[in-house]
C-alpha atoms as a PDB file:
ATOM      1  CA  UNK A   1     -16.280 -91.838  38.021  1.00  0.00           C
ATOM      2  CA  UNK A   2     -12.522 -91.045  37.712  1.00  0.00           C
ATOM      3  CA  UNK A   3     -12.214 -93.121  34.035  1.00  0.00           C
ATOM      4  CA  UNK A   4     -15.751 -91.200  33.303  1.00  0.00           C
ATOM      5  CA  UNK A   5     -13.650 -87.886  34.136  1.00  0.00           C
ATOM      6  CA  UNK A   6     -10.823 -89.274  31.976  1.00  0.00           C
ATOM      7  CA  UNK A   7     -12.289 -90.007  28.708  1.00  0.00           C
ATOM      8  CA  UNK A   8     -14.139 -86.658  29.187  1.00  0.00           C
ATOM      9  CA  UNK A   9     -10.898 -84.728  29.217  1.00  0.00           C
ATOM     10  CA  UNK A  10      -9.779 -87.024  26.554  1.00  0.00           C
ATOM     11  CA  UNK A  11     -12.618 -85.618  24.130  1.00  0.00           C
ATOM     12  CA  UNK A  12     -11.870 -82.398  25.010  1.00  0.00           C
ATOM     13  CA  UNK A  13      -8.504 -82.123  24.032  1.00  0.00           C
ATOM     14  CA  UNK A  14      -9.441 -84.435  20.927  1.00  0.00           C
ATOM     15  CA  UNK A  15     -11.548 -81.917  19.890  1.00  0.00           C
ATOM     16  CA  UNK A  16      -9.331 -78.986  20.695  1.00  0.00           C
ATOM     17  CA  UNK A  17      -6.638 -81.048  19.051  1.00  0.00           C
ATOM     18  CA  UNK A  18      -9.063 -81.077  16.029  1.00  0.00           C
ATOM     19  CA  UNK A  19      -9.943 -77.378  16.382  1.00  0.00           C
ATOM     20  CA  UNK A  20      -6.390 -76.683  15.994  1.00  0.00           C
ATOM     21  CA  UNK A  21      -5.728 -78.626  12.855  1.00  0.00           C
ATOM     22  CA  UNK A  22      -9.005 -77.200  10.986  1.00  0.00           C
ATOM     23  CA  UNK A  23      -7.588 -73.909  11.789  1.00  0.00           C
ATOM     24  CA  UNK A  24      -3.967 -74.119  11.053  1.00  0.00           C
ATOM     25  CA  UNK A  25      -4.510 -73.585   7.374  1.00  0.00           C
ATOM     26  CA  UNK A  26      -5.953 -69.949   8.065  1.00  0.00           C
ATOM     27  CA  UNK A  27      -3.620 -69.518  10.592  1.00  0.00           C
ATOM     28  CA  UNK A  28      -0.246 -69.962   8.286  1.00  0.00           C
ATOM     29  CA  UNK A  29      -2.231 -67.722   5.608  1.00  0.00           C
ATOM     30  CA  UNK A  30      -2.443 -65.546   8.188  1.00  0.00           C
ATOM     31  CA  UNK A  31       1.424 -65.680   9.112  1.00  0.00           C
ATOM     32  CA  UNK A  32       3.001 -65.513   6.157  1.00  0.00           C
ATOM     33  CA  UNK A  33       0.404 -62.540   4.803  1.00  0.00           C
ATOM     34  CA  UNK A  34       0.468 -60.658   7.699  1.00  0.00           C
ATOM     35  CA  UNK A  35       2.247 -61.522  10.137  1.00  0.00           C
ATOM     36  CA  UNK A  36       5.716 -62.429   8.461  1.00  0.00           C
ATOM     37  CA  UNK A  37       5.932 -59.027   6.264  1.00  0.00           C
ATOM     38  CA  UNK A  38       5.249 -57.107   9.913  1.00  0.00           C
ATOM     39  CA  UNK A  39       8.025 -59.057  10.742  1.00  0.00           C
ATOM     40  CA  UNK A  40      10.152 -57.888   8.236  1.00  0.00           C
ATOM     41  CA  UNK A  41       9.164 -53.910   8.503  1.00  0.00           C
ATOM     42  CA  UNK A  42      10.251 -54.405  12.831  1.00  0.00           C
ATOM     43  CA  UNK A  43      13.082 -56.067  11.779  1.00  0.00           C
ATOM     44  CA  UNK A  44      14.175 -53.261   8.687  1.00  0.00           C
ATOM     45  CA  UNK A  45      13.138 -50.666  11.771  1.00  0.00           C
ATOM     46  CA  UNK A  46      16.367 -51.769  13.613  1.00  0.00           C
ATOM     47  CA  UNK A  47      18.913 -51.914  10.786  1.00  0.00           C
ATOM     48  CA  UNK A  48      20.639 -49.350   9.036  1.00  0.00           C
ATOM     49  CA  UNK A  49      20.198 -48.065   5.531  1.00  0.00           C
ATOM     50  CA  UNK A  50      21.985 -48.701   2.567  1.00  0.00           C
ATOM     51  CA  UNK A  51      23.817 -46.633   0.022  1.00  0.00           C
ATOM     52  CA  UNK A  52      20.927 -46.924  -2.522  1.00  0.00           C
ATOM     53  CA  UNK A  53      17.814 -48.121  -0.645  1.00  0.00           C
ATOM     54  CA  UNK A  54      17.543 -51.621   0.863  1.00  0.00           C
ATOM     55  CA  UNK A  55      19.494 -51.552   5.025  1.00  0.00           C
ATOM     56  CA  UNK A  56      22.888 -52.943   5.893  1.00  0.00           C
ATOM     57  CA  UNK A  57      22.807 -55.855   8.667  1.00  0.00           C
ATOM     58  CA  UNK A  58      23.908 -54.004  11.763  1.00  0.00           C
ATOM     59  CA  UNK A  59      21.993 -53.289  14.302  1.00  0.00           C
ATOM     60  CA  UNK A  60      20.775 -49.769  15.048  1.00  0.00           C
ATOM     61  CA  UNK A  61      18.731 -47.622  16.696  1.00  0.00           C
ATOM     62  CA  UNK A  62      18.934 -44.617  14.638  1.00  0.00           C
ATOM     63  CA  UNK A  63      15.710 -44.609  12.451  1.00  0.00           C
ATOM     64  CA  UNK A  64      13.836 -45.116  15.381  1.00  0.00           C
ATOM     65  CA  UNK A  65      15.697 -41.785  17.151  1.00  0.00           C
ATOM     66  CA  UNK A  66      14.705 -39.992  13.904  1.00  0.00           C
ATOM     67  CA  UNK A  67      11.289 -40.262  14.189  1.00  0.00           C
ATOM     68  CA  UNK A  68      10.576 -37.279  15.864  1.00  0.00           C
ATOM     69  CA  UNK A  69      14.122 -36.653  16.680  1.00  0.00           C
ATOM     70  CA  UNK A  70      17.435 -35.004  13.839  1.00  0.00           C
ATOM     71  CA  UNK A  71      21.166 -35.639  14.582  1.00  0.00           C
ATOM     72  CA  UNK A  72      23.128 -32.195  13.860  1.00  0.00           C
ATOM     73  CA  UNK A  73      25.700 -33.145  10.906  1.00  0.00           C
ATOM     74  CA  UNK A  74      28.411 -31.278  13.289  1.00  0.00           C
ATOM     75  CA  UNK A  75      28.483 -32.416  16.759  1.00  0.00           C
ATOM     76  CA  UNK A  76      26.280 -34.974  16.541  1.00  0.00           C
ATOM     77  CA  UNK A  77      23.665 -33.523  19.194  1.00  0.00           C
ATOM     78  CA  UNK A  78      19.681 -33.903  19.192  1.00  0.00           C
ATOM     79  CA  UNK A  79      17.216 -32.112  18.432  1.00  0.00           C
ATOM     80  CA  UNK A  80      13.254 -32.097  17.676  1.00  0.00           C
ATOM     81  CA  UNK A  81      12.979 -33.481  14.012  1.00  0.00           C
ATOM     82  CA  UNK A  82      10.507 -30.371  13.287  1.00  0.00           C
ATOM     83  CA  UNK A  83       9.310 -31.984   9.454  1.00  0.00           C
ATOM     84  CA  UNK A  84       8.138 -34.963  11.195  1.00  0.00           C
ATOM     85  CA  UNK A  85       6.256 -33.548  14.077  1.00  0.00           C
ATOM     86  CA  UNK A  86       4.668 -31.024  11.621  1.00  0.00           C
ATOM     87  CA  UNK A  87       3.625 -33.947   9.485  1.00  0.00           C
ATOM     88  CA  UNK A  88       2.602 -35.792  12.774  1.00  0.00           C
ATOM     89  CA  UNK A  89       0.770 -33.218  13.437  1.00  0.00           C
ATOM     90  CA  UNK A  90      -1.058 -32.155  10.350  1.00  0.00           C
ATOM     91  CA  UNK A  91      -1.645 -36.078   9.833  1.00  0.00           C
ATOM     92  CA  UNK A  92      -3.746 -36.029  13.275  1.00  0.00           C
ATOM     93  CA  UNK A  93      -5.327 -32.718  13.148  1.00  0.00           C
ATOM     94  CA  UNK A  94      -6.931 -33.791   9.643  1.00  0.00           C
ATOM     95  CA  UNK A  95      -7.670 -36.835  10.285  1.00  0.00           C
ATOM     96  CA  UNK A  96      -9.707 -35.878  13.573  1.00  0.00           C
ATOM     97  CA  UNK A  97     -11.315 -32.950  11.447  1.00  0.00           C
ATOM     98  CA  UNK A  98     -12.407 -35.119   8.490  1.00  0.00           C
ATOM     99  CA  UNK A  99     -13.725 -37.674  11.342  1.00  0.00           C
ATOM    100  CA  UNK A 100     -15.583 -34.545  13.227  1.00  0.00           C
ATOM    101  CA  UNK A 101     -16.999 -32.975   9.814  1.00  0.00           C
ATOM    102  CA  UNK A 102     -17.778 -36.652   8.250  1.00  0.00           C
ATOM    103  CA  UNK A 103     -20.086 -37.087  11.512  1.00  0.00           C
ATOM    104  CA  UNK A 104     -21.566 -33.762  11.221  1.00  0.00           C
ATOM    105  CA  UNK A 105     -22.642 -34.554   7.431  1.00  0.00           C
ATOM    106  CA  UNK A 106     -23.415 -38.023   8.042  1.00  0.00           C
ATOM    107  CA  UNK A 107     -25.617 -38.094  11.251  1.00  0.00           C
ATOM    108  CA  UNK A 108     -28.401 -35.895   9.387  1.00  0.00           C
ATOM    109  CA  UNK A 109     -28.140 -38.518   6.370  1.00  0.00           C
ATOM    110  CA  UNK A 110     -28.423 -41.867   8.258  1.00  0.00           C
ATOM    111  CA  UNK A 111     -31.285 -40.283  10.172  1.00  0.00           C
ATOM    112  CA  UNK A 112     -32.626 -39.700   6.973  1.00  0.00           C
ATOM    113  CA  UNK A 113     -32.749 -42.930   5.590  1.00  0.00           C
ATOM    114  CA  UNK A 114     -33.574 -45.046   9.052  1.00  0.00           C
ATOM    115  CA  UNK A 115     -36.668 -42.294   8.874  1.00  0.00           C
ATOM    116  CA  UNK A 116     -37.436 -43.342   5.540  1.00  0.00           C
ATOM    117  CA  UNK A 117     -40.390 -46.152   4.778  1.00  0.00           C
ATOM    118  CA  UNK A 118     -38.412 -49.338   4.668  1.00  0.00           C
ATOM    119  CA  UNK A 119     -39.496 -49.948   0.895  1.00  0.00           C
ATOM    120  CA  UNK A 120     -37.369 -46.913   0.024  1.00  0.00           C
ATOM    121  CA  UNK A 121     -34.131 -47.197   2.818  1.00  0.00           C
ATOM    122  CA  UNK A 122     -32.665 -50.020   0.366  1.00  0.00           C
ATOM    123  CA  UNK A 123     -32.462 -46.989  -2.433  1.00  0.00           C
ATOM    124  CA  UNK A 124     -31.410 -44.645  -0.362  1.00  0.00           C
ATOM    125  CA  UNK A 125     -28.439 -46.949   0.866  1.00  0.00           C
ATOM    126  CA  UNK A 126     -27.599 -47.623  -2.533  1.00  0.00           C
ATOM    127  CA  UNK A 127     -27.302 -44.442  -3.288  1.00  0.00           C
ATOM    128  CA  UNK A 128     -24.791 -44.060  -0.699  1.00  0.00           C
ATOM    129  CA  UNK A 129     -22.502 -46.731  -1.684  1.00  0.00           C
ATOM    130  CA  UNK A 130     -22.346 -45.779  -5.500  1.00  0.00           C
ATOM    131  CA  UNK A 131     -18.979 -44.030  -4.626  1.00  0.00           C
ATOM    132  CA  UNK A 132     -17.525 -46.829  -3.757  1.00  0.00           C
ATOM    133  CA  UNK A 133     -18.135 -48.170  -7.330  1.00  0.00           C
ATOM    134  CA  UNK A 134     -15.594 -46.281  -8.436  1.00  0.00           C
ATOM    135  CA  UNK A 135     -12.093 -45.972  -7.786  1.00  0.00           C
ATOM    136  CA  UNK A 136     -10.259 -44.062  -5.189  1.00  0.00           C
ATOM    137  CA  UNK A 137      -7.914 -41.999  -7.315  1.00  0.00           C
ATOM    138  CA  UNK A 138     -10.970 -41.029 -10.218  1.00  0.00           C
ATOM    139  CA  UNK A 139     -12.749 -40.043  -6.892  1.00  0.00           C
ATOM    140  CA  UNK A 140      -9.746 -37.868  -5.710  1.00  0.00           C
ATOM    141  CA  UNK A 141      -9.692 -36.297  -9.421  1.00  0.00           C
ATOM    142  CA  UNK A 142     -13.096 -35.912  -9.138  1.00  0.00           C
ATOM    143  CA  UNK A 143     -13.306 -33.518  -6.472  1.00  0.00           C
ATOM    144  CA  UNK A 144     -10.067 -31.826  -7.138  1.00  0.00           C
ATOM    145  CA  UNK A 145     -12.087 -30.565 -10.560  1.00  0.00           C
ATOM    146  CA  UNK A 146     -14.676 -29.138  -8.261  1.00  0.00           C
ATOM    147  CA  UNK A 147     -12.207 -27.200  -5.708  1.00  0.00           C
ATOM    148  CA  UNK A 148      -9.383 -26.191  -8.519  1.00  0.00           C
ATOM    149  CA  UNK A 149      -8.988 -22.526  -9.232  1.00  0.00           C
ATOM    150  CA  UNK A 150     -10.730 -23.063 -12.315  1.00  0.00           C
ATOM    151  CA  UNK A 151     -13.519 -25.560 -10.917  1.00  0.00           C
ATOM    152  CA  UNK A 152     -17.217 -26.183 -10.929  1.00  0.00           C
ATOM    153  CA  UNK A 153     -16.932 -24.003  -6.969  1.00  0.00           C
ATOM    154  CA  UNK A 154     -14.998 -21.018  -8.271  1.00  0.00           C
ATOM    155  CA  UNK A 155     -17.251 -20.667 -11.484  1.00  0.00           C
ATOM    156  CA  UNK A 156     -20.499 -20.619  -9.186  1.00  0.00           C
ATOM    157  CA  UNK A 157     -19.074 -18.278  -7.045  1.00  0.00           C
ATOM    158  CA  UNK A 158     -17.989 -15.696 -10.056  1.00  0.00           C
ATOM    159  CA  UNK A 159     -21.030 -15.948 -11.337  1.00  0.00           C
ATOM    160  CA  UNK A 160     -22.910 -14.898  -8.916  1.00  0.00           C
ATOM    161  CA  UNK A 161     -20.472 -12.088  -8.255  1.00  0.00           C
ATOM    162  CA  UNK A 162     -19.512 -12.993  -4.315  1.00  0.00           C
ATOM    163  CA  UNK A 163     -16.155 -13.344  -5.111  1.00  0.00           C
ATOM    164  CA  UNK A 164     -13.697 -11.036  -7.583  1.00  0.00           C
ATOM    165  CA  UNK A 165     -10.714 -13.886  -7.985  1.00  0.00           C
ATOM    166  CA  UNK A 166     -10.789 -17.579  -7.546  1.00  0.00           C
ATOM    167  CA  UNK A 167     -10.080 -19.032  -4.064  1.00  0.00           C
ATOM    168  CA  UNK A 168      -7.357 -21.034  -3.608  1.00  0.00           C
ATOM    169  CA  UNK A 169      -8.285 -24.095  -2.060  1.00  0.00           C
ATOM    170  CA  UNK A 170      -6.346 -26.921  -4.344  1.00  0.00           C
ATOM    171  CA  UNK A 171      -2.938 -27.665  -2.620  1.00  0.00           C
ATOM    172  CA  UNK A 172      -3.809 -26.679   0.956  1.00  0.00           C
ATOM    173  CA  UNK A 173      -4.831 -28.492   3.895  1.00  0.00           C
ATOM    174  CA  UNK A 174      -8.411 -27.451   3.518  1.00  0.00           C
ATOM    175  CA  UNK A 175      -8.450 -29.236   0.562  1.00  0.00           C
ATOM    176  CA  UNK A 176      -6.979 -32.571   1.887  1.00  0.00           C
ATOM    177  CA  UNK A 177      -9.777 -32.221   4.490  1.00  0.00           C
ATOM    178  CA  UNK A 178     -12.480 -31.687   1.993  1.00  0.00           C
ATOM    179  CA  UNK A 179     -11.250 -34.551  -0.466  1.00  0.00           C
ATOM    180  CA  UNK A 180     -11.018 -36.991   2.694  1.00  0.00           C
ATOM    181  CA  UNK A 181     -14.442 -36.102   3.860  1.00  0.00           C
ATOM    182  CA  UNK A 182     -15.625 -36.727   0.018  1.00  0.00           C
ATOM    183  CA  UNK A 183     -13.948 -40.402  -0.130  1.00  0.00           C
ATOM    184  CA  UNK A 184     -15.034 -41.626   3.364  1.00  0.00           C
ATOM    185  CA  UNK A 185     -17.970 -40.008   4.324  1.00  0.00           C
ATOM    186  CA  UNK A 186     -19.835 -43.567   3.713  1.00  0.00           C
ATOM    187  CA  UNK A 187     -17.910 -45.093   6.023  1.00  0.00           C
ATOM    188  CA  UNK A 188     -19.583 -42.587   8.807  1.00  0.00           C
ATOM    189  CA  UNK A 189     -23.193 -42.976   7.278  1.00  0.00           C
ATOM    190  CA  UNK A 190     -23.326 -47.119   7.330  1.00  0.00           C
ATOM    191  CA  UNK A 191     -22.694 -47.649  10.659  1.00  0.00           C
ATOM    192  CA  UNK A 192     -25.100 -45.181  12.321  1.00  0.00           C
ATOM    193  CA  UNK A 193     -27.540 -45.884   9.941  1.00  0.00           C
ATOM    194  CA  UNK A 194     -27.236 -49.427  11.446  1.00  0.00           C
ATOM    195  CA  UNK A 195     -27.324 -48.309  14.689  1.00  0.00           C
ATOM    196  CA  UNK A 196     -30.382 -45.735  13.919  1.00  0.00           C
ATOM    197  CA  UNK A 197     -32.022 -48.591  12.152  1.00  0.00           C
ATOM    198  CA  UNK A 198     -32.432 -50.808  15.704  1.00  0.00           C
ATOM    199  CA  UNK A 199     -33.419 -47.455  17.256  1.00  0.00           C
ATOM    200  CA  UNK A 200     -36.979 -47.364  18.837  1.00  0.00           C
ATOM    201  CA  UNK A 201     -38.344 -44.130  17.254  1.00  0.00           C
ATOM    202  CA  UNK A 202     -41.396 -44.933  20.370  1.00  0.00           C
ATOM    203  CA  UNK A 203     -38.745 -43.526  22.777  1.00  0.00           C
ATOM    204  CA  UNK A 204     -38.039 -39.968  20.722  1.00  0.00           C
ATOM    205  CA  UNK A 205     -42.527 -39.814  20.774  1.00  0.00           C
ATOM    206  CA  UNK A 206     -42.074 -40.623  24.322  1.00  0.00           C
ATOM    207  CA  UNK A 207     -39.540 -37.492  24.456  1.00  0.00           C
ATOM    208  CA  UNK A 208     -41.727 -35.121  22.731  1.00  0.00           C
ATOM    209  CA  UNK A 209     -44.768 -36.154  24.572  1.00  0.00           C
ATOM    210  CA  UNK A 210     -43.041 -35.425  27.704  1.00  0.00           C
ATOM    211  CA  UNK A 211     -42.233 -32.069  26.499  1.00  0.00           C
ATOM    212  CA  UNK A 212     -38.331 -32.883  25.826  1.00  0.00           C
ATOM    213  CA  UNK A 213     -37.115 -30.177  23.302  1.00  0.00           C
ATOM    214  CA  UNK A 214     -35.455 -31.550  19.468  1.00  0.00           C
ATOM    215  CA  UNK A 215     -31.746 -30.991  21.273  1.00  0.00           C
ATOM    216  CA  UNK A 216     -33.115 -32.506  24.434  1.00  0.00           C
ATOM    217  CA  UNK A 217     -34.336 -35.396  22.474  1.00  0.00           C
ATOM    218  CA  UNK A 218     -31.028 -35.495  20.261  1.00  0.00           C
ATOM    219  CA  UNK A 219     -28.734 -35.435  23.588  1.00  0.00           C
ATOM    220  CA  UNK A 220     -30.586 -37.448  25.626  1.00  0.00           C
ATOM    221  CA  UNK A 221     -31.996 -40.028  23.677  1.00  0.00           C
ATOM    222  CA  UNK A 222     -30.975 -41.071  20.277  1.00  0.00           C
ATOM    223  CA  UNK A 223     -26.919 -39.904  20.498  1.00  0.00           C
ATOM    224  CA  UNK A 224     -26.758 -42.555  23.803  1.00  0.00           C
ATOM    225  CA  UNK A 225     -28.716 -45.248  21.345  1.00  0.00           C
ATOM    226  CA  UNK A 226     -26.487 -45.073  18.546  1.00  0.00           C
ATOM    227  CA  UNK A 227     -23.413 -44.793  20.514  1.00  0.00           C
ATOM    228  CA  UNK A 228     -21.857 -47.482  18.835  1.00  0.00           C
ATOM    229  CA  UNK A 229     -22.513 -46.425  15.713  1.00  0.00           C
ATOM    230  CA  UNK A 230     -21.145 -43.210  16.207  1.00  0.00           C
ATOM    231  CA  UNK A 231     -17.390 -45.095  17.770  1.00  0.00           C
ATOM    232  CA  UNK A 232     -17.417 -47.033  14.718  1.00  0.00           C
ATOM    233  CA  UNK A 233     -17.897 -44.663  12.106  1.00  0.00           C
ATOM    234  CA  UNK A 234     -15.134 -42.634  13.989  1.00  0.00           C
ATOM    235  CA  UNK A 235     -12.894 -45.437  13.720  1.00  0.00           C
ATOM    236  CA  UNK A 236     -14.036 -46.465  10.361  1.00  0.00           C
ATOM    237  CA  UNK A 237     -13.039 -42.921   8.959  1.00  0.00           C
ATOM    238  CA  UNK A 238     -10.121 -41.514  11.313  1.00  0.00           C
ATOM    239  CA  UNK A 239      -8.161 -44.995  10.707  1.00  0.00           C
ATOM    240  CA  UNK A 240      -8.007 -44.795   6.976  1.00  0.00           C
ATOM    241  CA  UNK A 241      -7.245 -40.734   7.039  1.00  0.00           C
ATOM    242  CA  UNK A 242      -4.365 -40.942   8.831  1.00  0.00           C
ATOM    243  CA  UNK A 243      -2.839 -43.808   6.699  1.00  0.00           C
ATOM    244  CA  UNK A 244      -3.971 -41.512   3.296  1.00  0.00           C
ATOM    245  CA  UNK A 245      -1.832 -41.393   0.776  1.00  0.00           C
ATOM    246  CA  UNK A 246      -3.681 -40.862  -2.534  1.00  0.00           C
ATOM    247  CA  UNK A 247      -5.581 -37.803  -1.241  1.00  0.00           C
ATOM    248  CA  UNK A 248      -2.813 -36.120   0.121  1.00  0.00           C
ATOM    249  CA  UNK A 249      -0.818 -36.680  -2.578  1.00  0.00           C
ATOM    250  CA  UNK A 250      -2.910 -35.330  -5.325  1.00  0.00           C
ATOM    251  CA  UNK A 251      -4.675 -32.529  -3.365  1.00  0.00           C
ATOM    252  CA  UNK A 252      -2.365 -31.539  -1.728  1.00  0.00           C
ATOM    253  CA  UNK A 253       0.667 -31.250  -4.619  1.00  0.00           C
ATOM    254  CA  UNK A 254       2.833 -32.947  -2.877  1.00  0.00           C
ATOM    255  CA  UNK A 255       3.975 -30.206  -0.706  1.00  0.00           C
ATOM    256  CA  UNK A 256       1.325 -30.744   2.282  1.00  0.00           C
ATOM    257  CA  UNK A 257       2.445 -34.391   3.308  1.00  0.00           C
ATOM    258  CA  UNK A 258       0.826 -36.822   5.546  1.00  0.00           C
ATOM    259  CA  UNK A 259       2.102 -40.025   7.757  1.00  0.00           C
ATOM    260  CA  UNK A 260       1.090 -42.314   4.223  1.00  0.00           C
ATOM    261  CA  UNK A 261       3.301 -39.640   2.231  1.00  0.00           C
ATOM    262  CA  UNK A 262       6.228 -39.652   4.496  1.00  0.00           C
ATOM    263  CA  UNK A 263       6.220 -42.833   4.490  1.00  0.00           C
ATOM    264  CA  UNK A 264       6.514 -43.866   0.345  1.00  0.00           C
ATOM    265  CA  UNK A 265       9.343 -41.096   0.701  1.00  0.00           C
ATOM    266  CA  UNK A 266      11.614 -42.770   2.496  1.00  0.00           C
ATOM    267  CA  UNK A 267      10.748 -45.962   0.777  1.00  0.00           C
ATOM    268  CA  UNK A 268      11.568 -44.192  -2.239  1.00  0.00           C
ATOM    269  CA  UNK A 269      13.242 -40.861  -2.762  1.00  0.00           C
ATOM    270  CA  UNK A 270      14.869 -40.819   0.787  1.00  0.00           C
ATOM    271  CA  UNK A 271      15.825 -44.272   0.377  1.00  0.00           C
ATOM    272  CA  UNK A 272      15.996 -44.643   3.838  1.00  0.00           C
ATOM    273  CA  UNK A 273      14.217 -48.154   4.397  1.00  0.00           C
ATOM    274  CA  UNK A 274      14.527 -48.353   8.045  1.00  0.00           C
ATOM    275  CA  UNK A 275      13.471 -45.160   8.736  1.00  0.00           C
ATOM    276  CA  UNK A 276      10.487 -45.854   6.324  1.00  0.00           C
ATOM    277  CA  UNK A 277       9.883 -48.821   8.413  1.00  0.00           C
ATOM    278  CA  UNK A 278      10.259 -47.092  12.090  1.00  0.00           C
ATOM    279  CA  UNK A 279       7.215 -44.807  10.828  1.00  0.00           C
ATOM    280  CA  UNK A 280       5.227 -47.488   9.391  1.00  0.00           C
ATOM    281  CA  UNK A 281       5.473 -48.869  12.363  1.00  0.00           C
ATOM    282  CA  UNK A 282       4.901 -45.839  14.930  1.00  0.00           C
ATOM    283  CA  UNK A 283       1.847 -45.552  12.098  1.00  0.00           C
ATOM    284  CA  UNK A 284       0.348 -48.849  12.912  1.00  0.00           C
ATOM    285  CA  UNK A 285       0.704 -48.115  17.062  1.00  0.00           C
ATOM    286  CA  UNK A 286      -1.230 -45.425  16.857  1.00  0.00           C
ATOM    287  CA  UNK A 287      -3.901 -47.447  14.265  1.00  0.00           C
ATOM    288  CA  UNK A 288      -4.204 -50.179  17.275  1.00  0.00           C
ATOM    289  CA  UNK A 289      -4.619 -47.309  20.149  1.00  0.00           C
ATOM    290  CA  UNK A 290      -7.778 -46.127  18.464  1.00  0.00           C
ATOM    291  CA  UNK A 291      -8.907 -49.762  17.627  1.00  0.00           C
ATOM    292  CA  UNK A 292      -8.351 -50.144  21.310  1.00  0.00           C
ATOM    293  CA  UNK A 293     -10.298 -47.015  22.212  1.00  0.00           C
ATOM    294  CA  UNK A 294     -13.227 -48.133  19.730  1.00  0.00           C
ATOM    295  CA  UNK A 295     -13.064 -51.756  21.509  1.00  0.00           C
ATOM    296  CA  UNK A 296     -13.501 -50.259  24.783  1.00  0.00           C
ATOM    297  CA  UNK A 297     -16.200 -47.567  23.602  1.00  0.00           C
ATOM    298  CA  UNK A 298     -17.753 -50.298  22.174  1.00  0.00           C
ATOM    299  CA  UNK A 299     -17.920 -52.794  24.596  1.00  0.00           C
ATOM    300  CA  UNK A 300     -19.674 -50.064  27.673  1.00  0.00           C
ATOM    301  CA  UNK A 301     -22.248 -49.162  24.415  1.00  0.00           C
ATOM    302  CA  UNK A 302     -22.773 -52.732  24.091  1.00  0.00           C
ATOM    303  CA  UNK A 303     -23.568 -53.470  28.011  1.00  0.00           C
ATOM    304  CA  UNK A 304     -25.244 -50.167  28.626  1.00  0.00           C
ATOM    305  CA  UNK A 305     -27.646 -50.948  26.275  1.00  0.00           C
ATOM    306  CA  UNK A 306     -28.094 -54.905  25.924  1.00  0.00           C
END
């Protein structure tokens, strides 16, 4: 029994020994693509910067400090970096407004489609994903011609005499909002239309027939079945908002800045790599606590409901 037990445990690690060696191509890809340049941007984070871009090896804490904190020129003392918490801020507010309104727009249209006969859901899905045909800065463009002061929106609204001047939406946080909501509203509408698509419509009859109002029904029912759907779409569209950059940059002229903005500044005009790198990386932290919220979202959906 004991050389039985032996050459069992000699298999196994054979095979994990095996396992290890079919994976270590992907694995090194994965290093030295991933893994090695986040390497680099911790590393950058610690060092100071140079005289025109690039960082001088010695070690410092200082871009890390001026994340959210400023050094007075004078004497040196601390103080709350207001620019960056204001971008903090506005990068967070919009990106958990574009999430909220992308939900509100894209519940009623996966319902839609997962409602639809099955012959037609495959057009209707199509239809969807057309936008992402096309690139995201044409996109951008696109709906910047429709909010401009001169745009398809202002026109419409002169015409039919409810407004006197043009509105000024282009350059202004509304229209950040309204340009993200354009570009990732499909990533909201996939996922619950997957989850709406497993959904047992039986249940909402069984609702009605037990004289459940529509918002009884909605509440009780079908938002705790697509659950899932909903925590991924979230994630799908608040993830890539706060990382923005083209959006921002267009729609917002350059004056209303996001995390992705501040960033490329200090990569660029600021020529401050380390602080560049400090926010990249505060950036990705907060990236990996909502992938972390999602994951554990997730998970209850998945064991609440089989």
């Amino acid at each position: 029994m004991a050389s039985a037990a032996e050459t069992a445990r000699k298999a196994e690690r054979d095979d994990i020994r095996k396992r290890w060696l079919l994976s270590a191509p992907a694995l090194l890809i994965i290093f030295f693509a991933a893994a090695g340049p986040l390497g680099i941007v911790i590393v950058y984070s610690f060092l100071e910067p140079g005289s025109y871009g690039d960082v001088r090896w010695s070690f410092s804490t200082d871009a890390w400090v001026s994340v959210v904190l400023q050094r007075d020129i004078f004497d040196e003392t601390l103080s709350i970096a207001d620019a960056h918490v204001a971008i903090f801020w506005r990068s967070v507010t919009l990106s958990l407004a574009t999430t909220v309104f992308a939900f509100i727009f894209g519940f009623p249209t996966a319902y839609f489609i997962a409602t639809r006969p099955e012959r037609t859901r495959a057009l209707w899905l199509f239809l969807i994903t057309i936008p992402f045909w096309t690139n995201l800065l044409i996109r951008t463009f696109a709906i910047q011609e429709v909010i401009r002061n001169e745009g398809l929106f202002n026109i419409v609204l002169l015409k039919l005499g409810l407004i006197s001047t043009p509105i000024q939406i282009i350059y202004t946080d509304t229209a950040i909002m309204i340009g993200m909501i354009y570009v990732y509203l499909p990533l909201m509408v996939l996922p619950l239309y997957a989850s709406m698509e497993k959904l047992d419509f039986r249940l909402v009859e069984a609702g009605y027939d037990l004289y459940a109002t529509r918002f009884q029904v909605l509440r009780r029912i079908i938002l705790p079945m697509v659950k899932p759907g909903i925590v991924a779409g979230s994630i799908l569209v608040f993830i890539p908002s706060l990382g923005a950059y083209v959006t921002p940059r267009i729609l917002g002229g350059g004056r209303n800045l996001m995390l992705g903005n501040l960033i490329e500044l200090q990569f660029g005009q600021g020529r401050n790599w380390p602080l560049g790198a400090s926010l990249s990386i505060t950036l990705l932290i907060i990236v990996l606590a909502a992938l972390l919220i999602y994951i554990r979202y997730a998970g209850t959906g998945a064991r609440n409901h089989g």
